[in-house]
C-alpha atoms as a PDB file:
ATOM      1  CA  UNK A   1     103.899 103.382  87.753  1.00  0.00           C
ATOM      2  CA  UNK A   2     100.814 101.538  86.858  1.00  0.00           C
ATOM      3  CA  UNK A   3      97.531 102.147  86.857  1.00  0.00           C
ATOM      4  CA  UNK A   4      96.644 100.641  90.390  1.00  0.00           C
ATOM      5  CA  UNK A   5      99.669 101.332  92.425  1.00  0.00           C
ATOM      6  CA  UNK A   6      98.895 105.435  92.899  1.00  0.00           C
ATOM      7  CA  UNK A   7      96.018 103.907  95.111  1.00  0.00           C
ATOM      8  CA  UNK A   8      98.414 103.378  98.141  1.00  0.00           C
ATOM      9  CA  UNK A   9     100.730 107.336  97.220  1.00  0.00           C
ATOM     10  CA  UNK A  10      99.406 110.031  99.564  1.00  0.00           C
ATOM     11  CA  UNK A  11     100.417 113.361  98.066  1.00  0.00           C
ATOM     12  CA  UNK A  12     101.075 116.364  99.878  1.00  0.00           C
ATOM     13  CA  UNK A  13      98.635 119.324 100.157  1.00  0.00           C
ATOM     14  CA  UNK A  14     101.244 121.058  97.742  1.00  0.00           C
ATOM     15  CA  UNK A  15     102.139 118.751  95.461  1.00  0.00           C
ATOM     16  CA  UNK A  16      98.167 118.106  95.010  1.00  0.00           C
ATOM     17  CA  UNK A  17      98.720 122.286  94.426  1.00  0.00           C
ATOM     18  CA  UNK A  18     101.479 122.423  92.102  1.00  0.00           C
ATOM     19  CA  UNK A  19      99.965 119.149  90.114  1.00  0.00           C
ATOM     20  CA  UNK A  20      96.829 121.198  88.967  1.00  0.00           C
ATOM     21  CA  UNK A  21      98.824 124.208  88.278  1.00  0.00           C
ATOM     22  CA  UNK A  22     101.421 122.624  86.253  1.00  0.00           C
ATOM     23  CA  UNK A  23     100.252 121.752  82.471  1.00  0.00           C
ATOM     24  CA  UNK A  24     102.332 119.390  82.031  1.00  0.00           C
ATOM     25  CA  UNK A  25     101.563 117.591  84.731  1.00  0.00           C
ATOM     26  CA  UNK A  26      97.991 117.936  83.098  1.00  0.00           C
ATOM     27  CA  UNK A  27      98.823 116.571  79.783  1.00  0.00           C
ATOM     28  CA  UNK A  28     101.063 113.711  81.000  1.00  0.00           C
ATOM     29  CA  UNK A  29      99.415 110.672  79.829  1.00  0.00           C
ATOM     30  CA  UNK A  30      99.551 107.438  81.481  1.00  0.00           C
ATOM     31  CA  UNK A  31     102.823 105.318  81.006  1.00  0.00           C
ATOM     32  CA  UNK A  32     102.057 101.820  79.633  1.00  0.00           C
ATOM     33  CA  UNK A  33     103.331  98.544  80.896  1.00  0.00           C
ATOM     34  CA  UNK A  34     105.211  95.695  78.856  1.00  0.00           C
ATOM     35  CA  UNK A  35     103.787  92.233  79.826  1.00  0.00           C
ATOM     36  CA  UNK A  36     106.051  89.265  79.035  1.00  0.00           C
ATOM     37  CA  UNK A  37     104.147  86.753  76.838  1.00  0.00           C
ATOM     38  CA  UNK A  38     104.694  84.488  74.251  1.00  0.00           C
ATOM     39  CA  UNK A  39     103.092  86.404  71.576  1.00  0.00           C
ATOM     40  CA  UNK A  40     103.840  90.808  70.831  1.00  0.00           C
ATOM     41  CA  UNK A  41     100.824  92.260  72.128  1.00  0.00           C
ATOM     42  CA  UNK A  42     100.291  95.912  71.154  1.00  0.00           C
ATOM     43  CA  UNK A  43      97.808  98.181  73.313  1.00  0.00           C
ATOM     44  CA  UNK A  44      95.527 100.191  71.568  1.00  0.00           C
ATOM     45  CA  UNK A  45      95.404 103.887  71.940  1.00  0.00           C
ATOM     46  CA  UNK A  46      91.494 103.851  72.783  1.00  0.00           C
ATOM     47  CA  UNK A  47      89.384 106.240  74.401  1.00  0.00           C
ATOM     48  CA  UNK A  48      88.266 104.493  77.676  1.00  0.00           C
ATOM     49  CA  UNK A  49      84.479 104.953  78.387  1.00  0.00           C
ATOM     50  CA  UNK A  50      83.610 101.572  77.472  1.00  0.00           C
ATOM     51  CA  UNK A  51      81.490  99.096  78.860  1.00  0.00           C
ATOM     52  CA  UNK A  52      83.519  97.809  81.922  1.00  0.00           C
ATOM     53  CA  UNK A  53      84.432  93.996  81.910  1.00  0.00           C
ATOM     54  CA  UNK A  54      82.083  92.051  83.140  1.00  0.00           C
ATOM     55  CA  UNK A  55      82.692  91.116  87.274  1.00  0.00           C
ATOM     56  CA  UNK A  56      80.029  90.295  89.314  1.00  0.00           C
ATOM     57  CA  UNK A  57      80.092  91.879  92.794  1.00  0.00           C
ATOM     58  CA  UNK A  58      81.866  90.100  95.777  1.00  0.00           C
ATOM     59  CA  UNK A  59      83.062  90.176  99.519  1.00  0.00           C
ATOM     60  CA  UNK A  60      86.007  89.085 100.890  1.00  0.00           C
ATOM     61  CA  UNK A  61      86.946  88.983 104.440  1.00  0.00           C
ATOM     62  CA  UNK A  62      87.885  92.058 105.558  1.00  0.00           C
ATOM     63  CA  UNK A  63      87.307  93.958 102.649  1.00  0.00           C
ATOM     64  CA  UNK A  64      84.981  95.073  99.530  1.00  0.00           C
ATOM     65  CA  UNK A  65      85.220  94.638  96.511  1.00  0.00           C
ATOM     66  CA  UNK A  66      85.345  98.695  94.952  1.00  0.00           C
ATOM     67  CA  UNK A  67      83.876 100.184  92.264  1.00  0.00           C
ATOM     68  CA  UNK A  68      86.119 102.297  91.221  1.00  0.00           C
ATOM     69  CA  UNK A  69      89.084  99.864  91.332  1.00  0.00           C
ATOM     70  CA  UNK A  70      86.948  97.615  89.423  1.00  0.00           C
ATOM     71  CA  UNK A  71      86.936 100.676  86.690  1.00  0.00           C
ATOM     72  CA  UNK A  72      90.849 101.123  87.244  1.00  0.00           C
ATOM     73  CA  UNK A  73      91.485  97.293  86.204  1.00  0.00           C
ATOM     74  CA  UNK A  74      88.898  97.605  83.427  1.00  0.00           C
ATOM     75  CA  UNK A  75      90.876 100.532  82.541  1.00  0.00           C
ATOM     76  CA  UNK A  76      94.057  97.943  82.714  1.00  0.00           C
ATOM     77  CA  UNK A  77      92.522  95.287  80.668  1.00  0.00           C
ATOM     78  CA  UNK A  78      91.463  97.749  78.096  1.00  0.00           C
ATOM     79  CA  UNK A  79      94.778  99.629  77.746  1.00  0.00           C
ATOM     80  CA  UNK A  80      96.558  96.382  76.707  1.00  0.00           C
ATOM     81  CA  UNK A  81      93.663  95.318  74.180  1.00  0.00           C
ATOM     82  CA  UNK A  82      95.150  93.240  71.356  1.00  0.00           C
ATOM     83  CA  UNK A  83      94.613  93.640  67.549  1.00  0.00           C
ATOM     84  CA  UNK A  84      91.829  91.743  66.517  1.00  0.00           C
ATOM     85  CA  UNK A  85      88.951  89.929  68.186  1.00  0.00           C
ATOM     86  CA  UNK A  86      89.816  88.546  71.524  1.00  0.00           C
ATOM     87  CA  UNK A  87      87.975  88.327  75.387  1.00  0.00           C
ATOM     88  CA  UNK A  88      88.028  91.839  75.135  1.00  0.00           C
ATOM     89  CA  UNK A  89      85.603  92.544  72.075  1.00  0.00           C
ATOM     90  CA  UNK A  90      83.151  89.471  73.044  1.00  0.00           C
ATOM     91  CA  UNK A  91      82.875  90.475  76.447  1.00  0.00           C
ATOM     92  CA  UNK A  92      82.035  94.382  74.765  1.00  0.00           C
ATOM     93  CA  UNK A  93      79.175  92.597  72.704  1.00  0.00           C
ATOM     94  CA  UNK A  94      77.624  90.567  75.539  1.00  0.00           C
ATOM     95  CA  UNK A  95      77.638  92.873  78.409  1.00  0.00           C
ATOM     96  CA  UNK A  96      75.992  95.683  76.034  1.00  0.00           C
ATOM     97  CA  UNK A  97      72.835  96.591  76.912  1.00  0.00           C
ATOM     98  CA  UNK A  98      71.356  96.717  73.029  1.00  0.00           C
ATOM     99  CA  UNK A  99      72.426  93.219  73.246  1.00  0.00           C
ATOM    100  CA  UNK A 100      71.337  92.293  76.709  1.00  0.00           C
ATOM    101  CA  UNK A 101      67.833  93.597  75.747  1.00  0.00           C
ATOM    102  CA  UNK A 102      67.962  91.203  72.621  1.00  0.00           C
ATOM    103  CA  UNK A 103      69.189  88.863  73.828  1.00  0.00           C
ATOM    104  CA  UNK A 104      68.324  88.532  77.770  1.00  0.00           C
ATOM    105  CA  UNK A 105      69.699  84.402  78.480  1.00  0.00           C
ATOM    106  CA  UNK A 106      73.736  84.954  79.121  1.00  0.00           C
ATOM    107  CA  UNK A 107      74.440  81.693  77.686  1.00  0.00           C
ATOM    108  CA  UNK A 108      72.806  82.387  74.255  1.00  0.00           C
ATOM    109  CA  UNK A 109      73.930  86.014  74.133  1.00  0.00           C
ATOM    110  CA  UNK A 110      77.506  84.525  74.724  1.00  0.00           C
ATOM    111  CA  UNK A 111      77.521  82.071  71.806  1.00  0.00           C
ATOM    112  CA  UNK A 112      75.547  84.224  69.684  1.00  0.00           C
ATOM    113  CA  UNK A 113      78.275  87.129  69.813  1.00  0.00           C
ATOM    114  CA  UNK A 114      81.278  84.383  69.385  1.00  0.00           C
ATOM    115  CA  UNK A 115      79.888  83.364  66.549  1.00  0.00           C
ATOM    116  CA  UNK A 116      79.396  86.758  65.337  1.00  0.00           C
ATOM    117  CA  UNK A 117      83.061  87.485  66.062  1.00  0.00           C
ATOM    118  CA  UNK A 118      83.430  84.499  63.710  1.00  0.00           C
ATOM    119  CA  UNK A 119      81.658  85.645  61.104  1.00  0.00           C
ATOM    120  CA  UNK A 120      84.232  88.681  60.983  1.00  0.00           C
ATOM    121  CA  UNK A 121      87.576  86.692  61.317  1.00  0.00           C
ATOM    122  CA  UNK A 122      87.441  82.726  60.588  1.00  0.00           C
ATOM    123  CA  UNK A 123      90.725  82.542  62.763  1.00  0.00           C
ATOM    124  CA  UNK A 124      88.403  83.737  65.739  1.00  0.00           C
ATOM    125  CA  UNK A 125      87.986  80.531  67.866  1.00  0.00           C
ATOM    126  CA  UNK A 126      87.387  79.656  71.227  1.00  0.00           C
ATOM    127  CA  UNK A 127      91.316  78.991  72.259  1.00  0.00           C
ATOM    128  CA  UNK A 128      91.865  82.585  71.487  1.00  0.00           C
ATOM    129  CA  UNK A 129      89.528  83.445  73.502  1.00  0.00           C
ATOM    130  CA  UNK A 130      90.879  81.862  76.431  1.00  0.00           C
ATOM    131  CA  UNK A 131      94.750  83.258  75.532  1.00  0.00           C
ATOM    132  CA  UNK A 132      93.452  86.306  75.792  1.00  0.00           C
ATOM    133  CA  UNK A 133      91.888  85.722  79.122  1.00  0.00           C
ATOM    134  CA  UNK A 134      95.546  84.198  80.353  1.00  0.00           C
ATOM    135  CA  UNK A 135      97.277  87.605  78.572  1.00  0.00           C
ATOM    136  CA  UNK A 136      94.970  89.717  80.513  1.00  0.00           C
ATOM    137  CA  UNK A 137      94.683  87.811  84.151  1.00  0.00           C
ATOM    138  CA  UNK A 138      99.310  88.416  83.550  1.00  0.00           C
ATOM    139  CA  UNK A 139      98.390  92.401  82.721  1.00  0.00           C
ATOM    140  CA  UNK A 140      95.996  92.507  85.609  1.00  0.00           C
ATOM    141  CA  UNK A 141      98.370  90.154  87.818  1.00  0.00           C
ATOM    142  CA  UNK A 142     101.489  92.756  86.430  1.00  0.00           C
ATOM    143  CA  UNK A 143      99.268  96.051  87.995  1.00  0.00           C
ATOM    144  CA  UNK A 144      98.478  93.729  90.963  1.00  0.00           C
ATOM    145  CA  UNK A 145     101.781  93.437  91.838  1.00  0.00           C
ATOM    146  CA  UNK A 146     102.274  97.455  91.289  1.00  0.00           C
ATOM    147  CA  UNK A 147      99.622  97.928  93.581  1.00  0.00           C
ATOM    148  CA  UNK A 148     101.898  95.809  96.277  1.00  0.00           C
ATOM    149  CA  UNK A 149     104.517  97.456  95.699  1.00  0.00           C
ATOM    150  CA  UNK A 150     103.133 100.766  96.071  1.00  0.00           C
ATOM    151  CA  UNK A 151     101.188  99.322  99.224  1.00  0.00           C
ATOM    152  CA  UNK A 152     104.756  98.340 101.010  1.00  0.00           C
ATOM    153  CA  UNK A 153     106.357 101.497  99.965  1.00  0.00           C
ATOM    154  CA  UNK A 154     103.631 103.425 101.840  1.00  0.00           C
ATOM    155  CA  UNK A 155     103.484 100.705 104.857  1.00  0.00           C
ATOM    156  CA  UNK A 156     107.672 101.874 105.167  1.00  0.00           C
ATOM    157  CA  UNK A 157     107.358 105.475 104.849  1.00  0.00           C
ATOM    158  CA  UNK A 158     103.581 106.002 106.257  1.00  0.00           C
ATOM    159  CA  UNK A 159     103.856 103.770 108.982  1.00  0.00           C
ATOM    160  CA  UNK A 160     107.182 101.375 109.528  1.00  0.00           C
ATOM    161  CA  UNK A 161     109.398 104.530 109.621  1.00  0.00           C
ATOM    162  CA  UNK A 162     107.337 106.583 112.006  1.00  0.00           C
ATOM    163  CA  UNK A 163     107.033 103.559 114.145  1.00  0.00           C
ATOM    164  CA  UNK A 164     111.156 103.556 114.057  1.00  0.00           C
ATOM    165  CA  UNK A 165     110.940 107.402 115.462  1.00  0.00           C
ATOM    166  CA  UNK A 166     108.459 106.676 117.801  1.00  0.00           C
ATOM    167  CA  UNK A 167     110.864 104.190 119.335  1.00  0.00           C
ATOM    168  CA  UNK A 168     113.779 106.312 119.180  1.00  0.00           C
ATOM    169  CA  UNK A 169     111.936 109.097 120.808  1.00  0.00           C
ATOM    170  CA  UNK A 170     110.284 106.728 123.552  1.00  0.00           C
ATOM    171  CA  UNK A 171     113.929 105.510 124.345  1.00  0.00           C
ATOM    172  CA  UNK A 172     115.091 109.524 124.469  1.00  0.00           C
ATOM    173  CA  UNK A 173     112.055 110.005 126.495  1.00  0.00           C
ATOM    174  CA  UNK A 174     112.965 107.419 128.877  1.00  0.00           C
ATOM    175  CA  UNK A 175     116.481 108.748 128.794  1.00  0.00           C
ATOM    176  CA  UNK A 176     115.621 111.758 129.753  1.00  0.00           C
ATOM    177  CA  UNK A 177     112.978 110.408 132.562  1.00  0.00           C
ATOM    178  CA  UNK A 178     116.069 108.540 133.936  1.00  0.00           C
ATOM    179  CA  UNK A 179     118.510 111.770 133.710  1.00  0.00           C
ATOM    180  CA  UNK A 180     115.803 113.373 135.561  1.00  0.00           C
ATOM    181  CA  UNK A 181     115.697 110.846 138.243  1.00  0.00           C
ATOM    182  CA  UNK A 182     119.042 110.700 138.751  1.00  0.00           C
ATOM    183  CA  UNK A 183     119.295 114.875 138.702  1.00  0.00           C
ATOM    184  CA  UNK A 184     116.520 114.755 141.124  1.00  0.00           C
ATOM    185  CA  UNK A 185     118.311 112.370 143.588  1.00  0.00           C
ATOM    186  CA  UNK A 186     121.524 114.621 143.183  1.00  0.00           C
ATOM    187  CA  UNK A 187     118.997 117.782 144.242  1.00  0.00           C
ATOM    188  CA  UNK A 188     117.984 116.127 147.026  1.00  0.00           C
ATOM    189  CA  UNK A 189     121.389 114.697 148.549  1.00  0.00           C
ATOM    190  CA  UNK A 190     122.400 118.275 148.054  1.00  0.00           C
ATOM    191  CA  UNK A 191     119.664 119.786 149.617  1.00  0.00           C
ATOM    192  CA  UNK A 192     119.783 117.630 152.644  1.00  0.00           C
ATOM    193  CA  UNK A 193     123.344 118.943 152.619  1.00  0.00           C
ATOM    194  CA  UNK A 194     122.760 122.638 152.544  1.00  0.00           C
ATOM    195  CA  UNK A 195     120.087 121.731 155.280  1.00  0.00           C
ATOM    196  CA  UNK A 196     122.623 120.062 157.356  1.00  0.00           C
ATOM    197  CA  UNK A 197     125.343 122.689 156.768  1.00  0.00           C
ATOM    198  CA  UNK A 198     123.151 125.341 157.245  1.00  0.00           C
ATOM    199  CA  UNK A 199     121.360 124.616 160.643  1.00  0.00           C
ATOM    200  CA  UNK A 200     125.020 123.522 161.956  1.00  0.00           C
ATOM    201  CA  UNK A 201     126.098 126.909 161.101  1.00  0.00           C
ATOM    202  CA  UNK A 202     122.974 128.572 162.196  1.00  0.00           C
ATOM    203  CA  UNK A 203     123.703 126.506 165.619  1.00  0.00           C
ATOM    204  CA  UNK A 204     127.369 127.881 165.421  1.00  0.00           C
ATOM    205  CA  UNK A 205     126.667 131.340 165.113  1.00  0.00           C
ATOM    206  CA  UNK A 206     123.717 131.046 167.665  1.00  0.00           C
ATOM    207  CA  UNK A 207     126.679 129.917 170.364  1.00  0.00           C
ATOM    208  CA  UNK A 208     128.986 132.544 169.263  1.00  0.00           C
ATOM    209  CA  UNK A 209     126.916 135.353 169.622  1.00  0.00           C
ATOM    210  CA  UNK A 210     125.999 134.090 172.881  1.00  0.00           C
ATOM    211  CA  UNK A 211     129.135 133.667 174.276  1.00  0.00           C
ATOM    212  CA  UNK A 212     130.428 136.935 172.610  1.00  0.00           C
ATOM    213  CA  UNK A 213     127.678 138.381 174.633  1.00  0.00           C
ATOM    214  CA  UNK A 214     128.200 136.913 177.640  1.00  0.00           C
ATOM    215  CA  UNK A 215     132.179 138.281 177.650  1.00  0.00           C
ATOM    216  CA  UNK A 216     131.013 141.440 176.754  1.00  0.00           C
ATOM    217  CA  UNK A 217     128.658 141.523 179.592  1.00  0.00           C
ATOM    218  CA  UNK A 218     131.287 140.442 181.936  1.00  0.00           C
ATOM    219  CA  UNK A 219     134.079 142.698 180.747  1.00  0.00           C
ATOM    220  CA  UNK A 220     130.889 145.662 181.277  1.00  0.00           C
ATOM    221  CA  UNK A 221     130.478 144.420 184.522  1.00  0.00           C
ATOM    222  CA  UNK A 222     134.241 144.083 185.897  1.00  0.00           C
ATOM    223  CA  UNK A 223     134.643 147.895 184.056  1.00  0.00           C
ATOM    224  CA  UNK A 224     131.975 149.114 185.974  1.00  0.00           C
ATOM    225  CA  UNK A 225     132.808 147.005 189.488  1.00  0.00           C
ATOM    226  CA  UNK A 226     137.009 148.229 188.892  1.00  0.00           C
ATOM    227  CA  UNK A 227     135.483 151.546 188.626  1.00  0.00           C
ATOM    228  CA  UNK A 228     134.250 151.928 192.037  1.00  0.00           C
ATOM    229  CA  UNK A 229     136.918 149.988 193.519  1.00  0.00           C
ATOM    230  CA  UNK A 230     139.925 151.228 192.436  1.00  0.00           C
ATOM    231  CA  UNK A 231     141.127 154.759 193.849  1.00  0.00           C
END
């Protein structure tokens, strides 16, 4: 994983937890990249602290430009600093501010500390300079393309995937809404039912308790009416 790419991995409150906790999480260093070039460039175990390279401060639609991933790529271009003098050491001497204060016009401050460069190594020339610049835009362009990945992998578990169960649990939702429906329907055709059944019997037993009564009353009556008649 390179430099770049943990911007876009959200770690759990945990895993943040057991991170700190663990030492050898704490003393694993950072892994370096190859870069395919023509030529075997070897990065340089150096402490980082140096002066960042030099990039001056722009917008883009939609987004800044960040400080701090401006360190992160500095970080990049320094890790795979090649033997020798290259970009990487004239940049150091310009954009330092002992220099800068010496030295205040760019343009002079850059050809005085190329030709200091030189002065150290005849073979230091202006085409190395600018094969540098190509090695490190392909580092840079190498984390880029770490940082994408990283980006999609947390677009498809962070958001794509959780879109894909919000879906399924909409359609289970409307499932169930439908099941519902249709159970309430089935309640209601039943209840009109029971309602139906029920006032028909009600209506039933009204009529035979009536006429019940009404024979009982009669039979009372002929008892009572044979009772004075007969001898």
């Amino acid at each position: 994983m390179g430099f770049l790419k943990r911007l876009f991995i959200v770690e759990e409150e945990g895993d943040k937890k057991t991170e700190q906790q663990s030492p050898s999480a704490q003393q694993q260093q950072p892994q370096q990249q190859q870069v395919l070039t023509g030529q075997q460039y070897v990065p340089q175990n150096q402490t980082y602290g140096q002066p960042p390279i030099n990039v001056p401060p722009v917008t883009y639609p939609g987004g800044n430009v960040d400080p701090n991933i401006l360190k992160m790529i500095s970080e990049v271009i320094e890790q795979y600093n090649v033997e020798g003098n290259d970009y990487y050491e004239l940049n150091k001497i310009v954009e330092s501010p002992d220099f800068k204060n010496a030295i205040p016009d760019e343009r002079s401050r850059i050809v005085a500390a190329f030709h200091s460069l030189k002065a150290q190594d005849p073979k230091f020339d202006k085409q190395k300079v600018l094969d540098s610049i190509d090695f490190y835009v392909k580092a840079v362009k190498g984390e880029y393309n770490n940082v994408l990945e990283g980006y999609n992998q947390f677009v498809e578990s962070k958001i794509n995937t959780p879109k894909q169960n919000i879906a399924e649990l909409q359609n289970q939702r409307q499932e169930l809404i439908n099941k519902i429906s249709q159970l309430d329907v089935e309640i209601q055709t039943i209840e009109a039912e029971v309602a139906k059944c029920s006032a028909e019997l009600e209506a039933k037993r009204a009529n035979y308790e009536a006429t019940f009564n009404i024979v009982l009353q009669n039979l009372d009556k002929e008892k009572n009416q044979l009772n004075a008649i007969l001898p």
